[in-house]
PDB file of N, CA and C in Angstrom:
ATOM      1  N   UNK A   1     191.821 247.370 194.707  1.00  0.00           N
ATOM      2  CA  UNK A   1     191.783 245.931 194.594  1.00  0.00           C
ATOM      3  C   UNK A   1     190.640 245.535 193.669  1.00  0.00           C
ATOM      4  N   UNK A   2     190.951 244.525 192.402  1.00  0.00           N
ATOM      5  CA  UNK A   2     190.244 244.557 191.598  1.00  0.00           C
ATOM      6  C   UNK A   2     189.049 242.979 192.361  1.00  0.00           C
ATOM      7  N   UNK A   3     187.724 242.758 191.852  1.00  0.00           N
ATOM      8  CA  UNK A   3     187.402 241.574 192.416  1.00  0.00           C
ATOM      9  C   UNK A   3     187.038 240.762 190.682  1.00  0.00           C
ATOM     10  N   UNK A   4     186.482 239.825 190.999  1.00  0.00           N
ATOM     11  CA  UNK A   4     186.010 238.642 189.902  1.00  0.00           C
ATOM     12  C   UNK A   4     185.143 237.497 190.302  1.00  0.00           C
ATOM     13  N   UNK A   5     184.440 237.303 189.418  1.00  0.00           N
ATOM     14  CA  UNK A   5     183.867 235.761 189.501  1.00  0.00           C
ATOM     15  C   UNK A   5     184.385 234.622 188.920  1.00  0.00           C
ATOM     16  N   UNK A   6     184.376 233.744 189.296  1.00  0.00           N
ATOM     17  CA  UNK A   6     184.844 232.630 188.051  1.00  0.00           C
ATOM     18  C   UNK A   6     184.280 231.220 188.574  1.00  0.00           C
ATOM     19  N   UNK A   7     184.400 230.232 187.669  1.00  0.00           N
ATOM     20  CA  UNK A   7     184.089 228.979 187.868  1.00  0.00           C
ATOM     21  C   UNK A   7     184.923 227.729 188.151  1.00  0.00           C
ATOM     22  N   UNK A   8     185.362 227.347 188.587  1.00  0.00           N
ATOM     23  CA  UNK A   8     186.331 226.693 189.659  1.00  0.00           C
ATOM     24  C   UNK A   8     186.002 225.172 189.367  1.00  0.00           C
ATOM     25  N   UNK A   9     185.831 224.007 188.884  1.00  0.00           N
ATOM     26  CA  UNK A   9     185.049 222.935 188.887  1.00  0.00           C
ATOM     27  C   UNK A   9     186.143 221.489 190.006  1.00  0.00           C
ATOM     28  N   UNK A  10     187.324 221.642 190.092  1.00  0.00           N
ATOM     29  CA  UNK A  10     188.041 221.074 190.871  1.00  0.00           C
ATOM     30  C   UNK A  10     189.355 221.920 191.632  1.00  0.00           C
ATOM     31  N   UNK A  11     190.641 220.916 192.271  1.00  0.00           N
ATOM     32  CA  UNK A  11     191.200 221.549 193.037  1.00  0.00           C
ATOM     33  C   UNK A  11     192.195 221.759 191.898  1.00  0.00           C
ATOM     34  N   UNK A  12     192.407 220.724 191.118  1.00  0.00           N
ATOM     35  CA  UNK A  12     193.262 221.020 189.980  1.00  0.00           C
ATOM     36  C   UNK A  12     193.497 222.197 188.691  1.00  0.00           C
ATOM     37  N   UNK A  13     191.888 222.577 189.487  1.00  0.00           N
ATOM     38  CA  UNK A  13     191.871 223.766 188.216  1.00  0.00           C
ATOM     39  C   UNK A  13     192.023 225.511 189.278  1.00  0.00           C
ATOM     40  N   UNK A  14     191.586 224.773 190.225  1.00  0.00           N
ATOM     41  CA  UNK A  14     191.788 226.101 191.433  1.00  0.00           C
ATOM     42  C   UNK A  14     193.866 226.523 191.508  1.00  0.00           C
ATOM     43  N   UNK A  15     194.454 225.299 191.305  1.00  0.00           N
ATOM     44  CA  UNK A  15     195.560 225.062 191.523  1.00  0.00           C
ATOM     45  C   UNK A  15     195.824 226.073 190.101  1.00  0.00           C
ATOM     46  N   UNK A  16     195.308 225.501 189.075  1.00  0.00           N
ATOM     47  CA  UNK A  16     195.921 226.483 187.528  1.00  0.00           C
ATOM     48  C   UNK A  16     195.609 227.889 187.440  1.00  0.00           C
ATOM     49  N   UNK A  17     194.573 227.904 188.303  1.00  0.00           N
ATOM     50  CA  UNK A  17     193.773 229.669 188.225  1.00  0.00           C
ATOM     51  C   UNK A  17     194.780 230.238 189.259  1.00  0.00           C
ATOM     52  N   UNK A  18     194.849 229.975 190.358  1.00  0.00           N
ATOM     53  CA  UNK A  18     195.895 230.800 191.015  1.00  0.00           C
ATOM     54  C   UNK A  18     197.406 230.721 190.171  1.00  0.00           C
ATOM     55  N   UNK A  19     197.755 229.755 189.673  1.00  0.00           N
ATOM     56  CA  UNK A  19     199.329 229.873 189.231  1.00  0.00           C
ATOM     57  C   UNK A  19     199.590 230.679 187.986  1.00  0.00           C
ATOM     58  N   UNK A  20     198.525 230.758 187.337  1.00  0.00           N
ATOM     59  CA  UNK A  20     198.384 231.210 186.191  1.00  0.00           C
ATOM     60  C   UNK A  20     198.048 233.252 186.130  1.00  0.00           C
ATOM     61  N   UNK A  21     197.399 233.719 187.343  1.00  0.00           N
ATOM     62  CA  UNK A  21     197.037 234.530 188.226  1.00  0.00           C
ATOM     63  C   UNK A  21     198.035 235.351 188.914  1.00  0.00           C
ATOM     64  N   UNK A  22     198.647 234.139 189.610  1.00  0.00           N
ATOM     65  CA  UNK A  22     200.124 234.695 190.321  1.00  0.00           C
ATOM     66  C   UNK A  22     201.202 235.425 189.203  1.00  0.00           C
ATOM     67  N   UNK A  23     201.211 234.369 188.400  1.00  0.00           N
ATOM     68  CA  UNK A  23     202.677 234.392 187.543  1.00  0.00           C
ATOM     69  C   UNK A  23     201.998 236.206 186.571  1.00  0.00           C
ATOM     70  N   UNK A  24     200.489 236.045 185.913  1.00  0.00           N
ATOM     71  CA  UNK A  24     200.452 236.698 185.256  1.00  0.00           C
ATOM     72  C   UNK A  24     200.349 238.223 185.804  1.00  0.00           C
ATOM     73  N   UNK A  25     200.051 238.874 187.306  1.00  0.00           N
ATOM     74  CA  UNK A  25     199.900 239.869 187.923  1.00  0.00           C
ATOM     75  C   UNK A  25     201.560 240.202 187.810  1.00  0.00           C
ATOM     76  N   UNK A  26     202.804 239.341 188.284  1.00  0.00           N
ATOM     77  CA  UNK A  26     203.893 239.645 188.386  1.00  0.00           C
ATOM     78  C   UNK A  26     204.782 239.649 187.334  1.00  0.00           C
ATOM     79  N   UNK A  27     203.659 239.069 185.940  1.00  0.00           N
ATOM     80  CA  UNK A  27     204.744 239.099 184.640  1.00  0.00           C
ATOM     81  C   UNK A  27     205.987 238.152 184.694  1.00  0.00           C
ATOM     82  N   UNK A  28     205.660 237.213 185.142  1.00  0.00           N
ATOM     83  CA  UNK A  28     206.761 235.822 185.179  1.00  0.00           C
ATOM     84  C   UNK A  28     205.878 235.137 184.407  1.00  0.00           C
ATOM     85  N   UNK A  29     207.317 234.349 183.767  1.00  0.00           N
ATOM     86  CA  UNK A  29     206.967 233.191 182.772  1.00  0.00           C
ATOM     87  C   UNK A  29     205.801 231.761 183.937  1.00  0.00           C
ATOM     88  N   UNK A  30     204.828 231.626 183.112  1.00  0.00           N
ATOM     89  CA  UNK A  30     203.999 230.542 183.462  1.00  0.00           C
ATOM     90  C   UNK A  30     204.785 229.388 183.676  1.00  0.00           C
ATOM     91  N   UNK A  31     204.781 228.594 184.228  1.00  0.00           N
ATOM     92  CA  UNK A  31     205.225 227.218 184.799  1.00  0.00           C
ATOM     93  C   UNK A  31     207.037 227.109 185.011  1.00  0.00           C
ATOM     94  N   UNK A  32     207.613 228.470 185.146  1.00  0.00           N
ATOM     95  CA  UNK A  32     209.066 228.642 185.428  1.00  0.00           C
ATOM     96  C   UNK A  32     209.398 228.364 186.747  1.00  0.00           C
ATOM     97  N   UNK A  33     208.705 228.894 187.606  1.00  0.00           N
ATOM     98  CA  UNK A  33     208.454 229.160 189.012  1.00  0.00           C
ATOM     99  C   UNK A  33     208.055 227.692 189.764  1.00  0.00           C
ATOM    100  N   UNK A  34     208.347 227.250 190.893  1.00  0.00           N
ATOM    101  CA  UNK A  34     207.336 226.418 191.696  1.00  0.00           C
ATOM    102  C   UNK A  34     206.438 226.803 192.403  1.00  0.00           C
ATOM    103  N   UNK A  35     205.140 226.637 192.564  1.00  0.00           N
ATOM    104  CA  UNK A  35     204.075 227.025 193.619  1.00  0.00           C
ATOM    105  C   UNK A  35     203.800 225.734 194.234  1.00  0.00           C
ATOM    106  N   UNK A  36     203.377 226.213 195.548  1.00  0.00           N
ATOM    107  CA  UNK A  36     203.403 224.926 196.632  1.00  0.00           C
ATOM    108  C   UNK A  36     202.429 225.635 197.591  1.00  0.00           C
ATOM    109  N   UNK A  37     201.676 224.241 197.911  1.00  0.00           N
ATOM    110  CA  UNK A  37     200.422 224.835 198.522  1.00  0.00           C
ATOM    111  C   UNK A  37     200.477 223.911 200.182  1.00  0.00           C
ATOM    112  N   UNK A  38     199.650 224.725 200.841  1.00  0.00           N
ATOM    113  CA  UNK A  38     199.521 223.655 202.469  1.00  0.00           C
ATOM    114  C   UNK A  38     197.867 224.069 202.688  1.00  0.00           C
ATOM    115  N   UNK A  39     197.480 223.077 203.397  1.00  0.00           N
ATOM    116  CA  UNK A  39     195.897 223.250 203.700  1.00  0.00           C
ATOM    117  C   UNK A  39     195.998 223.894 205.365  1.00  0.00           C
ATOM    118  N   UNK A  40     195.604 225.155 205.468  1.00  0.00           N
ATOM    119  CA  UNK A  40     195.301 225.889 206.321  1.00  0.00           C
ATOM    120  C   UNK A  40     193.808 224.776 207.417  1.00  0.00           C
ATOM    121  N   UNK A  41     194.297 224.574 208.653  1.00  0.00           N
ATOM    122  CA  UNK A  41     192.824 224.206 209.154  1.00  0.00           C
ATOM    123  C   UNK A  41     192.814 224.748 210.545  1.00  0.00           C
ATOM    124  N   UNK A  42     191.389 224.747 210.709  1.00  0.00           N
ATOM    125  CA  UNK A  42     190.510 225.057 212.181  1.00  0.00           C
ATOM    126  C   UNK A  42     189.961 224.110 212.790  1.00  0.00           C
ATOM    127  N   UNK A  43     190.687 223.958 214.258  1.00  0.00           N
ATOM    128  CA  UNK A  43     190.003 222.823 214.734  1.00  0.00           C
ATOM    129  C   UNK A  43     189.788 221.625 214.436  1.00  0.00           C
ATOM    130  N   UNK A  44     190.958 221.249 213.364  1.00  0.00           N
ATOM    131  CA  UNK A  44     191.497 219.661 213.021  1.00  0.00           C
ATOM    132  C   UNK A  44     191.140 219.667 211.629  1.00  0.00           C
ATOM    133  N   UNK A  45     189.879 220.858 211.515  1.00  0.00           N
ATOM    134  CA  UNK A  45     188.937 220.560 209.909  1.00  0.00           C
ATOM    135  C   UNK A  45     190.372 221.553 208.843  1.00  0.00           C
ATOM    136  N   UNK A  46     189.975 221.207 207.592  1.00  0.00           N
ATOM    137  CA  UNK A  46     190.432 222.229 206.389  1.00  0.00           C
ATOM    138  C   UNK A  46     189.222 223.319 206.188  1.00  0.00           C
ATOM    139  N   UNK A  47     189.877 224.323 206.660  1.00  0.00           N
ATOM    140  CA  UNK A  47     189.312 225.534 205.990  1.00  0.00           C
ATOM    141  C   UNK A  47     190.067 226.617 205.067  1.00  0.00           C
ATOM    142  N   UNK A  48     190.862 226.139 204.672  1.00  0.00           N
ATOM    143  CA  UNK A  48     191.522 226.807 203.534  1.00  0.00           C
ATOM    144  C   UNK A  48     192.766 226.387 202.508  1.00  0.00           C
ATOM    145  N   UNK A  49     192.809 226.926 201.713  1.00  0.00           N
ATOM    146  CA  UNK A  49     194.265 226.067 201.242  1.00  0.00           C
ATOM    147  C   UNK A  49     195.341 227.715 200.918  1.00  0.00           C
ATOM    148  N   UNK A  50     196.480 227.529 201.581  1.00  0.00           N
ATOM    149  CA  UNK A  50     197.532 228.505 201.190  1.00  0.00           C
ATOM    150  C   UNK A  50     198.752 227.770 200.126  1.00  0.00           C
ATOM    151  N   UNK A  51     198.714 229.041 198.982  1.00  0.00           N
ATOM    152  CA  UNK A  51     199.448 228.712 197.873  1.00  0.00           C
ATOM    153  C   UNK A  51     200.522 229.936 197.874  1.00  0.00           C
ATOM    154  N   UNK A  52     202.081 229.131 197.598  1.00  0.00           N
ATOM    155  CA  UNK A  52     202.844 230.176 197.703  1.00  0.00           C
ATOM    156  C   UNK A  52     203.846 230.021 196.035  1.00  0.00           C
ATOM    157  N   UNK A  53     204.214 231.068 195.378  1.00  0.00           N
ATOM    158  CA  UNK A  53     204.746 230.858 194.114  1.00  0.00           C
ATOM    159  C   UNK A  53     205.899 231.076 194.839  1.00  0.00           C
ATOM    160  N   UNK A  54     206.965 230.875 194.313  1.00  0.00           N
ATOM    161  CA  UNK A  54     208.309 231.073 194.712  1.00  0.00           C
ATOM    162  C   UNK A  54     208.932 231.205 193.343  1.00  0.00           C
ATOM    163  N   UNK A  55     209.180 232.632 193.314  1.00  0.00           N
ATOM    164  CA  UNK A  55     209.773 233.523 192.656  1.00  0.00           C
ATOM    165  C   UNK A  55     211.142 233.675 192.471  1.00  0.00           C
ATOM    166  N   UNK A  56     211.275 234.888 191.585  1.00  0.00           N
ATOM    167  CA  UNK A  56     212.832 234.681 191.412  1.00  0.00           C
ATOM    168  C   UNK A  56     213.438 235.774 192.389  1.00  0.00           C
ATOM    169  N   UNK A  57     215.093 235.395 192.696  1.00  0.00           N
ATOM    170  CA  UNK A  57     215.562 235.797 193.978  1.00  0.00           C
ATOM    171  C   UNK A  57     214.677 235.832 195.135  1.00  0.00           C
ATOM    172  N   UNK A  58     214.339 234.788 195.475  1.00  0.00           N
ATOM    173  CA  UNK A  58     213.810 234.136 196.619  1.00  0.00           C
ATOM    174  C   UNK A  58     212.189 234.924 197.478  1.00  0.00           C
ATOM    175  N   UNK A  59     211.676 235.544 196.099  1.00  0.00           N
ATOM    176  CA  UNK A  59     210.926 236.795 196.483  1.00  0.00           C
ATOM    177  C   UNK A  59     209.258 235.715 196.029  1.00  0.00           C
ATOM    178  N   UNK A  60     208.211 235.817 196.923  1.00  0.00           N
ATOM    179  CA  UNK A  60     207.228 234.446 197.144  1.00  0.00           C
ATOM    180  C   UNK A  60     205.974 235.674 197.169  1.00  0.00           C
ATOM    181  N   UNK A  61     205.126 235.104 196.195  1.00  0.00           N
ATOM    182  CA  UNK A  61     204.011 235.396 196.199  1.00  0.00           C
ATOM    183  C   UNK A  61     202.722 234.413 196.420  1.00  0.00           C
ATOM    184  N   UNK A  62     201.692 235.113 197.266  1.00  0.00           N
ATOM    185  CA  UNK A  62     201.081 234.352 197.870  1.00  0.00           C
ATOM    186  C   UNK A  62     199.233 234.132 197.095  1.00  0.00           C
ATOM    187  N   UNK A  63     198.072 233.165 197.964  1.00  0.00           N
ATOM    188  CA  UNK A  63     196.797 233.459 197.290  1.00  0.00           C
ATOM    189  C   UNK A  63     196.633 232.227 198.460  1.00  0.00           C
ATOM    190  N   UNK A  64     195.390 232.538 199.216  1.00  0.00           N
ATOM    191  CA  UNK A  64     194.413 232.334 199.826  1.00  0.00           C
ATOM    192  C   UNK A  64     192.619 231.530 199.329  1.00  0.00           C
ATOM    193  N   UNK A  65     192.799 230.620 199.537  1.00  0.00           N
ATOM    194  CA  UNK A  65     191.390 230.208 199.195  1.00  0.00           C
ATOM    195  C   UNK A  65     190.763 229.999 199.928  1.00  0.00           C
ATOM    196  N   UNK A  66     189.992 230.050 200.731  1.00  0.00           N
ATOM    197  CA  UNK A  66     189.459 230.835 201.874  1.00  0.00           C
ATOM    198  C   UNK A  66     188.029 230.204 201.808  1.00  0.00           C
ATOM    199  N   UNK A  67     187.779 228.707 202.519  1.00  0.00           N
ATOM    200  CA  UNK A  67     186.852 228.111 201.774  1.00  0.00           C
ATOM    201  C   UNK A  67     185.017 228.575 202.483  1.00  0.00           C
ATOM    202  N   UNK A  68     184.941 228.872 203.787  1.00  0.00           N
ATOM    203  CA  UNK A  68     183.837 229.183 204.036  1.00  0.00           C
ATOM    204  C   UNK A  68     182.958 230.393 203.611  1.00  0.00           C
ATOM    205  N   UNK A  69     183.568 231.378 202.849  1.00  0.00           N
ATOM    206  CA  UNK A  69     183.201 232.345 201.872  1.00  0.00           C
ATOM    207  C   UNK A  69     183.509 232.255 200.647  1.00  0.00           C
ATOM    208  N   UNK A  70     184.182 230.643 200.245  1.00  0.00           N
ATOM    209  CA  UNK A  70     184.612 230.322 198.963  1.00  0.00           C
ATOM    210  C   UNK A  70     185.116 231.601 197.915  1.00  0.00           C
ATOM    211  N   UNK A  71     186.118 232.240 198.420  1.00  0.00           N
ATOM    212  CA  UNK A  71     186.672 233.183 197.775  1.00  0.00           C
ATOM    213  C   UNK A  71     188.307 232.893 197.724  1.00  0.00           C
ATOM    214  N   UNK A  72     188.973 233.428 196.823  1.00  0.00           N
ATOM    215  CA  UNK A  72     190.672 233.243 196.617  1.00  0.00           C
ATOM    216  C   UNK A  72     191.055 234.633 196.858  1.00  0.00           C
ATOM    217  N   UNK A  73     192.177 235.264 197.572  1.00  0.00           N
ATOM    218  CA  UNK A  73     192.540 236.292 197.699  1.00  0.00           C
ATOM    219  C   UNK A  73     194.051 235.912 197.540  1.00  0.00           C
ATOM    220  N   UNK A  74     194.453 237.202 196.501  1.00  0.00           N
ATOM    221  CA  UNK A  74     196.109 237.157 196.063  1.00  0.00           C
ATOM    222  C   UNK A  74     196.827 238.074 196.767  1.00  0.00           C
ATOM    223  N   UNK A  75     197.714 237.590 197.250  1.00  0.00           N
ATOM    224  CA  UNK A  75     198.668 238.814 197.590  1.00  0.00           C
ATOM    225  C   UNK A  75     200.099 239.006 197.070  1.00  0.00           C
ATOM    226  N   UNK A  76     200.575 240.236 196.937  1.00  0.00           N
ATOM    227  CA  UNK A  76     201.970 240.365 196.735  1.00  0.00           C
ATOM    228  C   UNK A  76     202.706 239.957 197.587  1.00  0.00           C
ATOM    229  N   UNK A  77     204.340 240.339 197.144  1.00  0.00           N
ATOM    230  CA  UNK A  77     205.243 240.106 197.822  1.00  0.00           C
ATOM    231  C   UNK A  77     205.504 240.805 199.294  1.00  0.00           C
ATOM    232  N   UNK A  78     204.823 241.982 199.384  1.00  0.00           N
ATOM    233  CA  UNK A  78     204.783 242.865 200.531  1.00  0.00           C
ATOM    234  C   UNK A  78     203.374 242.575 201.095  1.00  0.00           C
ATOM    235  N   UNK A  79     202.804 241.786 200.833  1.00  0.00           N
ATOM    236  CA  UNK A  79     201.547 241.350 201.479  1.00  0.00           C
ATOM    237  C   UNK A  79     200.244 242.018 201.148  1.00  0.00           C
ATOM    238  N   UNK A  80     200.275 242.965 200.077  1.00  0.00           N
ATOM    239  CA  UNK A  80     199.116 243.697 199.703  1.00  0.00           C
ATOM    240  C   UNK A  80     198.422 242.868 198.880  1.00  0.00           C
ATOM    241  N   UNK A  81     196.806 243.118 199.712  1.00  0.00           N
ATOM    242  CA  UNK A  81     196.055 242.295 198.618  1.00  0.00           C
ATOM    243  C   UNK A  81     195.870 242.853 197.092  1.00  0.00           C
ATOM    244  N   UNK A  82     195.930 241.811 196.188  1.00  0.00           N
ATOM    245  CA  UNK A  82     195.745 243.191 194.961  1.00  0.00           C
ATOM    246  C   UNK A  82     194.382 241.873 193.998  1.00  0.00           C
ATOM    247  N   UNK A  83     193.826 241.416 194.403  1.00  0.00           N
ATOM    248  CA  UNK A  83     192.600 240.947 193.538  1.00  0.00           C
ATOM    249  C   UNK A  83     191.673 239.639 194.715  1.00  0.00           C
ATOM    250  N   UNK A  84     190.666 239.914 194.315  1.00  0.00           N
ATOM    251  CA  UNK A  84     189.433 238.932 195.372  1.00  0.00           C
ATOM    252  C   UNK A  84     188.749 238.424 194.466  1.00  0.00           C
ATOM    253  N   UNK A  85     188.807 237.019 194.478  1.00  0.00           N
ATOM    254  CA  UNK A  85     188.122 236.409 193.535  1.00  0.00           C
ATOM    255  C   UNK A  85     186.988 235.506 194.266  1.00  0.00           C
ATOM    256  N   UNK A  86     185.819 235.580 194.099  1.00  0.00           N
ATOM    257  CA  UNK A  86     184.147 234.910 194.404  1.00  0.00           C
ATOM    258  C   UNK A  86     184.494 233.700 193.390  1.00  0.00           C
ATOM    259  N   UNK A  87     184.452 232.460 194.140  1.00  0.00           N
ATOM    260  CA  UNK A  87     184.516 231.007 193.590  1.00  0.00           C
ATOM    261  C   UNK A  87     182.802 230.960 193.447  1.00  0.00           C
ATOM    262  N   UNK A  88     181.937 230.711 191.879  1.00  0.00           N
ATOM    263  CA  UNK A  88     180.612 230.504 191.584  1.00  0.00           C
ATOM    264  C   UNK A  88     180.446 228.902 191.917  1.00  0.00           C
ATOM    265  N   UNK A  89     181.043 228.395 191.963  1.00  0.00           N
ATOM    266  CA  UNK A  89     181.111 227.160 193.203  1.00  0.00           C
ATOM    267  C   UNK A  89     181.959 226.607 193.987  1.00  0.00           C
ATOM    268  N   UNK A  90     182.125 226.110 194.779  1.00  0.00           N
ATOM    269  CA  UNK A  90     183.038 224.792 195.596  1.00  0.00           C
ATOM    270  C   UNK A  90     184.092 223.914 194.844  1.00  0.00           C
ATOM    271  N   UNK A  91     185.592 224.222 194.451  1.00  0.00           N
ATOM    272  CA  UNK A  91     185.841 222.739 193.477  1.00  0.00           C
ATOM    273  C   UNK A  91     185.766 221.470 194.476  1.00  0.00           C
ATOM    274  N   UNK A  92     185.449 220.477 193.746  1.00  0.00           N
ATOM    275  CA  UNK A  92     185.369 219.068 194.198  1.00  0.00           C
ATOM    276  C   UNK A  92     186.844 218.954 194.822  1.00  0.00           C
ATOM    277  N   UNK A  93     186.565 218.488 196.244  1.00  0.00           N
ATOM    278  CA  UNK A  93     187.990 218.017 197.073  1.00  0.00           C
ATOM    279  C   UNK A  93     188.144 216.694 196.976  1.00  0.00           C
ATOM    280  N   UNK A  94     189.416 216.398 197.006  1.00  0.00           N
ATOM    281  CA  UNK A  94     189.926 214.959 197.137  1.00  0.00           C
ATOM    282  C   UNK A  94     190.267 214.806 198.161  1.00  0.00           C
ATOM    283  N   UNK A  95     189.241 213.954 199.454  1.00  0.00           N
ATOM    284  CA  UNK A  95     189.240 214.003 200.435  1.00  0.00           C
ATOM    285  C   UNK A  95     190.780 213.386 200.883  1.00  0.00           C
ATOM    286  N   UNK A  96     191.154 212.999 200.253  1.00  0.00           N
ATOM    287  CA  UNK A  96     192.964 212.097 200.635  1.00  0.00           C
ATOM    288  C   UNK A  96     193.721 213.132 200.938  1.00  0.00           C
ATOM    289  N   UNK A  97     193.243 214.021 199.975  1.00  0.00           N
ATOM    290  CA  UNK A  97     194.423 215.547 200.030  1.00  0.00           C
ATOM    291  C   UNK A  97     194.192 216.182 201.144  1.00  0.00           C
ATOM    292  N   UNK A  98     193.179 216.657 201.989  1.00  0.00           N
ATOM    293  CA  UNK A  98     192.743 217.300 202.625  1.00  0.00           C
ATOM    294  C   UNK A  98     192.985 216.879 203.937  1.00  0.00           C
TER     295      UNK A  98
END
């Protein structure tokens, strides 16, 4: 499992780094696919956001943002993690979304 750093500055760009991430680990065309995300929470709060690509023949790849260690974790279609990415900051939330 490979890891990374990167810089993250909102949710909109967290949203492009995973889709862009997803599509490019599995070699699918960029913006062919839909990805759709739900906010994972604990105890009423958001502590994470789950993003799922939905692939072709109904086959869904996943990524984890995982906010109290501010890290993104990708997974395949069989659930193996295959990259961990260290967010060098927090993106700005839009508290409406959340």
């Amino acid at each position: 499992m490979r890891a990374r750093i990167t810089n993250i500055r909102t949710l909109a760009d967290l949203r492009e780094y995973v889709n862009q991430t997803l599509c490019s680990h599995h070699q699918l065309e960029l913006g062919a696919f839909p990805l759709t995300e739900r906010w994972l929470t604990r105890s009423g709060k958001p502590c994470g956001l789950f993003f799922c690509l939905h692939g072709p023949r109904s086959v869904k790849f996943s990524a984890i943002w995982e906010m109290q260690h501010n890290t993104v974790l990708f997974y395949t279609a069989t659930g193996e993690r295959f990259l961990r990415t260290q967010l060098a900051s927090a993106p700005r939330l839009d508290m409406a979304a959340a």
